[in-house]
Protein backbone atom coordinates (compact mmCIF):
# COMPACT_ATOMS: atom_id res chain seq x y z
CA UNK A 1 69.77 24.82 -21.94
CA UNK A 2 67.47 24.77 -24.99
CA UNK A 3 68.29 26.83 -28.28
CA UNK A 4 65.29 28.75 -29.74
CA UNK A 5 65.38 27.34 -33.40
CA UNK A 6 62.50 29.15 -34.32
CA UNK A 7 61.27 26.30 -36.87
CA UNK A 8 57.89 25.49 -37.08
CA UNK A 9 56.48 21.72 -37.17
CA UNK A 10 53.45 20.25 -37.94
CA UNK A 11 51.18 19.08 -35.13
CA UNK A 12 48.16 17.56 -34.66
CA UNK A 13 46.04 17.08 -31.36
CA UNK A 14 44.26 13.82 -31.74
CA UNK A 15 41.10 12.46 -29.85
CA UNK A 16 41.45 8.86 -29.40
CA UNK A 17 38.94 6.00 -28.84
CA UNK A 18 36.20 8.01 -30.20
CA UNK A 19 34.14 9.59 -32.99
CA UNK A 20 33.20 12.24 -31.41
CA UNK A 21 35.46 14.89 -30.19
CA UNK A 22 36.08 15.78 -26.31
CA UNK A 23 35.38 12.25 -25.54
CA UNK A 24 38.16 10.13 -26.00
CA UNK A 25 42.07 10.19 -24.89
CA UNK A 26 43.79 13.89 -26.06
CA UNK A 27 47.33 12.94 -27.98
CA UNK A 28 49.85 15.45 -28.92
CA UNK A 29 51.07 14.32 -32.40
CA UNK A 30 54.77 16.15 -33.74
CA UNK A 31 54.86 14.77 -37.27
CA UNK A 32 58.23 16.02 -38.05
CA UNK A 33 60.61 15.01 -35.15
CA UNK A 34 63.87 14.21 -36.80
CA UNK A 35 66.36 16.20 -35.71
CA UNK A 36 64.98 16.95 -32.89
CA UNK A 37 67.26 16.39 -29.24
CA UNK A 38 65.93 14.32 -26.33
CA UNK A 39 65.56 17.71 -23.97
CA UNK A 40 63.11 18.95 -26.74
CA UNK A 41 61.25 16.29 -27.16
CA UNK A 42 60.93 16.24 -23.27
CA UNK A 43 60.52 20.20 -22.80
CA UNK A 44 57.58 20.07 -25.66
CA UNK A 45 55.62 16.81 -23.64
CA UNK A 46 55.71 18.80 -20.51
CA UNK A 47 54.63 21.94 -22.04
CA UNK A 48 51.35 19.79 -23.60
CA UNK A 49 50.81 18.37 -19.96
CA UNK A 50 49.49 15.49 -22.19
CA UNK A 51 49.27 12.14 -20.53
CA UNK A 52 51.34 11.57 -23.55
CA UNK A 53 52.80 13.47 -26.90
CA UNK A 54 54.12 11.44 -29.88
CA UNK A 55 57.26 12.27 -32.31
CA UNK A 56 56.86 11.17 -35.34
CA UNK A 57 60.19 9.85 -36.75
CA UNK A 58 62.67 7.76 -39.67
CA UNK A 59 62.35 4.49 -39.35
CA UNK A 60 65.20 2.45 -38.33
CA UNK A 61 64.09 -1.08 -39.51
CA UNK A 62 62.99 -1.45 -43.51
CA UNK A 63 59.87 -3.04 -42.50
CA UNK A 64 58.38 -0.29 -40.67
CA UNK A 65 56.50 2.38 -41.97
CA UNK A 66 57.44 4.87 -39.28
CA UNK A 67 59.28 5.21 -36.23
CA UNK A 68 57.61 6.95 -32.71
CA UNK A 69 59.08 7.87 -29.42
CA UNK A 70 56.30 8.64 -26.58
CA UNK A 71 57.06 10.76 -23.87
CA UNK A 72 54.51 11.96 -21.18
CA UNK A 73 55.39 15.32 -18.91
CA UNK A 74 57.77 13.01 -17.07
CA UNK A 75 59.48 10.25 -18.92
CA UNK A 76 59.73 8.19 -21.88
CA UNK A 77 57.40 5.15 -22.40
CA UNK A 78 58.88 2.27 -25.16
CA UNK A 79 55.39 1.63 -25.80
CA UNK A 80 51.56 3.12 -25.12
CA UNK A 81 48.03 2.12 -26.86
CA UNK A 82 45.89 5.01 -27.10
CA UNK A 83 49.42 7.23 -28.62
CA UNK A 84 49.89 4.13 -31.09
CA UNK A 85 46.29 4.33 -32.37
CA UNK A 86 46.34 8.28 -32.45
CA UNK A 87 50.05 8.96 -34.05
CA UNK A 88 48.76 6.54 -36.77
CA UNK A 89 45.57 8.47 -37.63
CA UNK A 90 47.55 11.30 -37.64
CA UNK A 91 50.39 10.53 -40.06
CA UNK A 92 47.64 8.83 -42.32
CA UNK A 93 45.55 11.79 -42.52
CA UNK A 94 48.94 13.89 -43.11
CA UNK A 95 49.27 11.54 -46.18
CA UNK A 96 51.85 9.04 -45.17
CA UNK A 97 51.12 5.99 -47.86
CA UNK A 98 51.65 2.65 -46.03
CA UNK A 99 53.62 0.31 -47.65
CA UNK A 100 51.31 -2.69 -47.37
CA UNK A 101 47.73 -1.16 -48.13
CA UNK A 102 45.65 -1.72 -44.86
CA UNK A 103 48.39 -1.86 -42.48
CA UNK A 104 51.16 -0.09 -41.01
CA UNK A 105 54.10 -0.87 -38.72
CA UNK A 106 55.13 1.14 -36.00
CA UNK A 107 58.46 0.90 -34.77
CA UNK A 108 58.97 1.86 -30.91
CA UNK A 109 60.63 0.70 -27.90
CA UNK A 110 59.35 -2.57 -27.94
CA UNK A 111 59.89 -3.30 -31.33
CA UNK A 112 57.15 -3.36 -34.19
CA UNK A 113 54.16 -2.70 -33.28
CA UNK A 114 51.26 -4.13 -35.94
CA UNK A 115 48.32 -1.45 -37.09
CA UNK A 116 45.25 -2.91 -39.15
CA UNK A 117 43.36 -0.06 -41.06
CA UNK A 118 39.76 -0.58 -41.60
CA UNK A 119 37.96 0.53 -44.54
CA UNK A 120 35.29 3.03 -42.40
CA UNK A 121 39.33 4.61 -40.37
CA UNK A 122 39.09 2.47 -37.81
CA UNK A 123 42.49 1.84 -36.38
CA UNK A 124 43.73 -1.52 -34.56
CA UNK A 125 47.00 -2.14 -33.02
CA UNK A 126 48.45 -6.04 -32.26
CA UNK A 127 48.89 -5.64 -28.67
CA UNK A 128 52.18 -6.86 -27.63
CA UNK A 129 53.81 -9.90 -25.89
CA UNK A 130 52.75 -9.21 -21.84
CA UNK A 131 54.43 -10.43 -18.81
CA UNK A 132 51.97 -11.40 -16.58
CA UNK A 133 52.43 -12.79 -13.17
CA UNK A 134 49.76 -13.05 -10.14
CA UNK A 135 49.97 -10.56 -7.97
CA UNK A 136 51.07 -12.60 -4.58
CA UNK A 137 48.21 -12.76 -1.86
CA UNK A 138 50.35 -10.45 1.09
CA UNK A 139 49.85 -7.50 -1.39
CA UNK A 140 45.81 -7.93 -1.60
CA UNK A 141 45.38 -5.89 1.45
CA UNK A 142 47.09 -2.94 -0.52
CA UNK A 143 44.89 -3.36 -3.09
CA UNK A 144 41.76 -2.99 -1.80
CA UNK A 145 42.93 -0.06 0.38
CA UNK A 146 43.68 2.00 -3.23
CA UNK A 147 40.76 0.87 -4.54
CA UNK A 148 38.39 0.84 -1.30
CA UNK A 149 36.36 -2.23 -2.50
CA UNK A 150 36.85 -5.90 -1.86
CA UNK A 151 34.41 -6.06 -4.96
CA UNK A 152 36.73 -8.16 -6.40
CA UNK A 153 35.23 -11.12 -9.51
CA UNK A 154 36.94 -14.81 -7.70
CA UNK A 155 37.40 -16.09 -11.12
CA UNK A 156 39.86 -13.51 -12.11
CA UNK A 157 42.99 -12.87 -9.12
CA UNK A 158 44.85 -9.65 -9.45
CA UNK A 159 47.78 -9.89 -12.05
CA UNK A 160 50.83 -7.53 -13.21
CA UNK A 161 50.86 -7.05 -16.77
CA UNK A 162 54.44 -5.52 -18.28
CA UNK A 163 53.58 -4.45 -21.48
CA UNK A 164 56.24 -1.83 -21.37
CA UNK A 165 54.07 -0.10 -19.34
CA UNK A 166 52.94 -1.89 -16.16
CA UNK A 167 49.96 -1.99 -15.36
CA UNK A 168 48.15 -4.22 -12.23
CA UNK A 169 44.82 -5.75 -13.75
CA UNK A 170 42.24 -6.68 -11.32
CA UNK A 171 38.26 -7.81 -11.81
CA UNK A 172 35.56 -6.36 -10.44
CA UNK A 173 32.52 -8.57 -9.86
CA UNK A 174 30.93 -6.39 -12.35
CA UNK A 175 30.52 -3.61 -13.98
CA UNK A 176 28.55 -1.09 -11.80
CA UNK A 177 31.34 -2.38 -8.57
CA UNK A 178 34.03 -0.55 -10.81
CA UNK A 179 31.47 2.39 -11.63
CA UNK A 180 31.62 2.50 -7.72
CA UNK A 181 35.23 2.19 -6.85
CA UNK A 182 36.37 5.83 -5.34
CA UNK A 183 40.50 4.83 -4.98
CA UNK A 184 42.36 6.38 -2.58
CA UNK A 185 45.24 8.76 -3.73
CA UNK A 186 47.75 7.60 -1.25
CA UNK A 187 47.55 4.02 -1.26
CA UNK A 188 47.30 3.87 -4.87
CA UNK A 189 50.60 5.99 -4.38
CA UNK A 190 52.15 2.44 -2.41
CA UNK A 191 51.03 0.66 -5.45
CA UNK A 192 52.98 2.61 -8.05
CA UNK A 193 56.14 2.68 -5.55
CA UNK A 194 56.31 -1.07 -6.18
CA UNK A 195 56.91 -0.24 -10.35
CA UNK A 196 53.41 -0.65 -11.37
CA UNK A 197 51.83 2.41 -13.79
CA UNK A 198 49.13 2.25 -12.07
CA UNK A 199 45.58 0.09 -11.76
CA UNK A 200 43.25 -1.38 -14.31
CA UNK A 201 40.05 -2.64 -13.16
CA UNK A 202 37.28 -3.80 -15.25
CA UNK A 203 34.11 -5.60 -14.48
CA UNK A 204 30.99 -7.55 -16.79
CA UNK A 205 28.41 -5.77 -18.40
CA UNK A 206 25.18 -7.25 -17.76
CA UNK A 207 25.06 -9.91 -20.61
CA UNK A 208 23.14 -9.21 -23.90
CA UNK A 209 24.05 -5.21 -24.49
CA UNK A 210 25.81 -3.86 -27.02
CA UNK A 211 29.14 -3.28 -24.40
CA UNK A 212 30.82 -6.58 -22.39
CA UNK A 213 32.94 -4.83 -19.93
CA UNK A 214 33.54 -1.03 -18.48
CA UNK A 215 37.07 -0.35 -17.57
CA UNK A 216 38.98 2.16 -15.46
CA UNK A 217 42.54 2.97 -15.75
CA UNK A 218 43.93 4.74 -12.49
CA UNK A 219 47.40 6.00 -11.35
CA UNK A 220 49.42 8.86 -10.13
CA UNK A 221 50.98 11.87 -11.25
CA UNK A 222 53.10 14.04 -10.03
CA UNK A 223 51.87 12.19 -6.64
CA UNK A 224 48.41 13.10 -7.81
CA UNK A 225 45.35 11.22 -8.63
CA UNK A 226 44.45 11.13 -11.70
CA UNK A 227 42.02 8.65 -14.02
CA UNK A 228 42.47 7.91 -17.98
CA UNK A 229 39.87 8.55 -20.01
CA UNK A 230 40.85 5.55 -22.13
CA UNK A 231 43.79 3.81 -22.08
CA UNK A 232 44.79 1.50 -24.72
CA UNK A 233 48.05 -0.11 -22.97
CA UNK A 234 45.25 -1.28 -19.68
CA UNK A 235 42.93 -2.34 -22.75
CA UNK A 236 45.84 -4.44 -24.13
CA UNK A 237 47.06 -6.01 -20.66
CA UNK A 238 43.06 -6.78 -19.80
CA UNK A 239 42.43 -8.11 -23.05
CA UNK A 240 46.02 -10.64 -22.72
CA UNK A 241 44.92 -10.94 -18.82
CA UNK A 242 41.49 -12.64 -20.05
CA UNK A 243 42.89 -14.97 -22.84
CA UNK A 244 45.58 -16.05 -19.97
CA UNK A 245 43.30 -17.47 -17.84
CA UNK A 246 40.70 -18.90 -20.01
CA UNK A 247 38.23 -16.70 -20.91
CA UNK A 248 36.19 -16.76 -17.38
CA UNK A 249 33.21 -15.46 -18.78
CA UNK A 250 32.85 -18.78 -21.54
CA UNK A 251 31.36 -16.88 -23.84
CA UNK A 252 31.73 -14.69 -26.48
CA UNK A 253 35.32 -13.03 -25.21
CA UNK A 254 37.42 -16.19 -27.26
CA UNK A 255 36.25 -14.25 -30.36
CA UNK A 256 36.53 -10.87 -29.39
CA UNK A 257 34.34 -8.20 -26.77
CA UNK A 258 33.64 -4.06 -26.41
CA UNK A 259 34.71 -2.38 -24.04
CA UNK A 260 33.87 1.55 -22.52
CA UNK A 261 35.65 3.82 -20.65
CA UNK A 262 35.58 6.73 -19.46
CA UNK A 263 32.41 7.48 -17.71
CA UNK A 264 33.66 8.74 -14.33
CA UNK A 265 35.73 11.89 -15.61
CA UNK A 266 32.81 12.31 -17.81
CA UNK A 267 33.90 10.92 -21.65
CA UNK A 268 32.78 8.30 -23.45
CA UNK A 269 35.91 5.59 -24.91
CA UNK A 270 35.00 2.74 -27.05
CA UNK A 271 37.19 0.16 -27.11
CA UNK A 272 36.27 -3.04 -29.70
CA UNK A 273 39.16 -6.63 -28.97
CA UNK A 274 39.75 -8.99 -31.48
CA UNK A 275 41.28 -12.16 -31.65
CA UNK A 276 43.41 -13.35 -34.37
CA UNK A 277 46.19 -14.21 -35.83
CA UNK A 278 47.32 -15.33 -32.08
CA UNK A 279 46.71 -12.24 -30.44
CA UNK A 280 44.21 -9.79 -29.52
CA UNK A 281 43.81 -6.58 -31.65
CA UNK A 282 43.03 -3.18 -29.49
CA UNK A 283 40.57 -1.19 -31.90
CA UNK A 284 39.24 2.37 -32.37
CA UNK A 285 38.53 5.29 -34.20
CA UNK A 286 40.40 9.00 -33.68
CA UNK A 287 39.40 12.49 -34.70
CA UNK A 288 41.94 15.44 -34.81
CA UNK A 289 40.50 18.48 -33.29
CA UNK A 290 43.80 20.60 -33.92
CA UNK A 291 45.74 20.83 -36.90
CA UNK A 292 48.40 23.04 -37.58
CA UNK A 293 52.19 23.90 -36.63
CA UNK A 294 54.04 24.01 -33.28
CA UNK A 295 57.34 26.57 -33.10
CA UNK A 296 60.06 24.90 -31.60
């Protein structure tokens, strides 16, 4: 059983992947979670109904700047993109000072997680080391079943990403064929059974706009349908997917591409991939739309 403490925390609620609020990913932000016990930490995640809420904590290892455990209504995730972009803007508009100026490291589940600050608050994460494999043909049928298309780009096969979350990445043959996916709630439910988080699809914008590729992240819960606004752990595994197998479109995505999300539940998520330093950042800005305390 809980015990009412009474004591008040700061809190943010953070809009992610956008400038503009109501638009992007909604992140519950607890900036002072030390001290805290697990059951809290769980009974406060359920109580945001949050796709995910963030604790701020001590680091652990000297060469992090913070530490953050991310817990959506049902479990604990060692790592998620769109809550390491948003606890960051938080804690840096709380005041945190980072000890390298321009970046910050996260600690979390998987480790350190890289953030690059830009000078107009852009935020960019290092997206971490994936697993990928290729999801094996006899499971294709399953596929198209959650996702009711067989719109599906030859140059890029299905894969499972583990990024610790795990997500199933599959091309469309372009942008408006994932526009028109309508999944199916119960045979996306087979998918998830097999340990993936759920499905994310992207296809090509048509070349020469200011966007390269519109993405949708889709999964279950609570055996429900449900689609991300933007996701920045499906950004991460699409963006590790691509550089994997060569870059099908030959163009521009060996440097870096855009990305939007968000459309079909009616926001707008912008999603900018670079690559350096061996890896491909996952960028964007976040606005806080409530700032204050949470009793706990």
């Amino acid at each position: 059983m809980l015990t009412r403490m009474g004591a008040r925390r700061r809190f943010k609620q953070v809009d992610v992947f956008t400038r503009v609020p109501f638009k992007g990913n909604p992140l519950a932000v607890v900036l002072d979670g030390d001290a805290l016990a697990d059951e809290q930490m769980h009974a406060i995640a359920r109580w945001t109904n949050l796709s995910e809420t963030t604790f701020a904590l001590t680091p652990r290892d000297p060469q992090a700047d913070y530490r953050v455990r991310i817990f959506s209504p049902g479990t604990e995730f060692p790592f998620a993109g769109h809550p390491t972009l948003g606890t960051a803007h938080a804690l840096l508009e709380a005041g945190l000072t980072p000890k390298t100026p321009g970046r910050l490291v996260q600690e979390c589940g998987v480790g350190l997680v890289h953030i690059r600050i830009a000078d107009d608050g852009a935020l960019a994460f290092r997206a971490p080391e994936a697993e990928l494999r290729a999801l094996h043909a006899s499971l294709f049928p399953a596929v198209r079943a959650a996702l009711q298309s067989d719109a599906f780009h030859l140059g890029g096969p299905p894969v499972v990403a583990t990024m610790g979350i795990c997500w199933l990445v599959v091309r469309m043959d372009s942008a408006q064929a994932c526009r028109d996916v309508r999944p199916d709630a119960q045979a996306l439910l087979e998918i998830t059974r097999m340990g993936m988080t759920g499905i994310a699809m992207y296809g090509a914008m048509p070349p020469g706009g200011a966007i390269d590729y519109e993405v949708r992240a889709i999964f279950t819960k609570m055996d429900v349908l449900t689609e991300d606004p933007v996701t920045g752990s499906a950004n991460a595994c699409i963006a590790r997917v691509l550089e994997a197998q060569g870059f099908p479109d030959g163009g521009h995505t060996s440097a870096g591409y855009t990305a939007c999300q968000g459309g079909q539940v009616q926001c707008d998520g912008r999603i900018s991939v670079l690559y350096q330093d061996g890896a491909p950042w996952i960028g964007g800005h976040s606005v806080s739309v409530i700032d204050g305390t949470i009793q706990v």
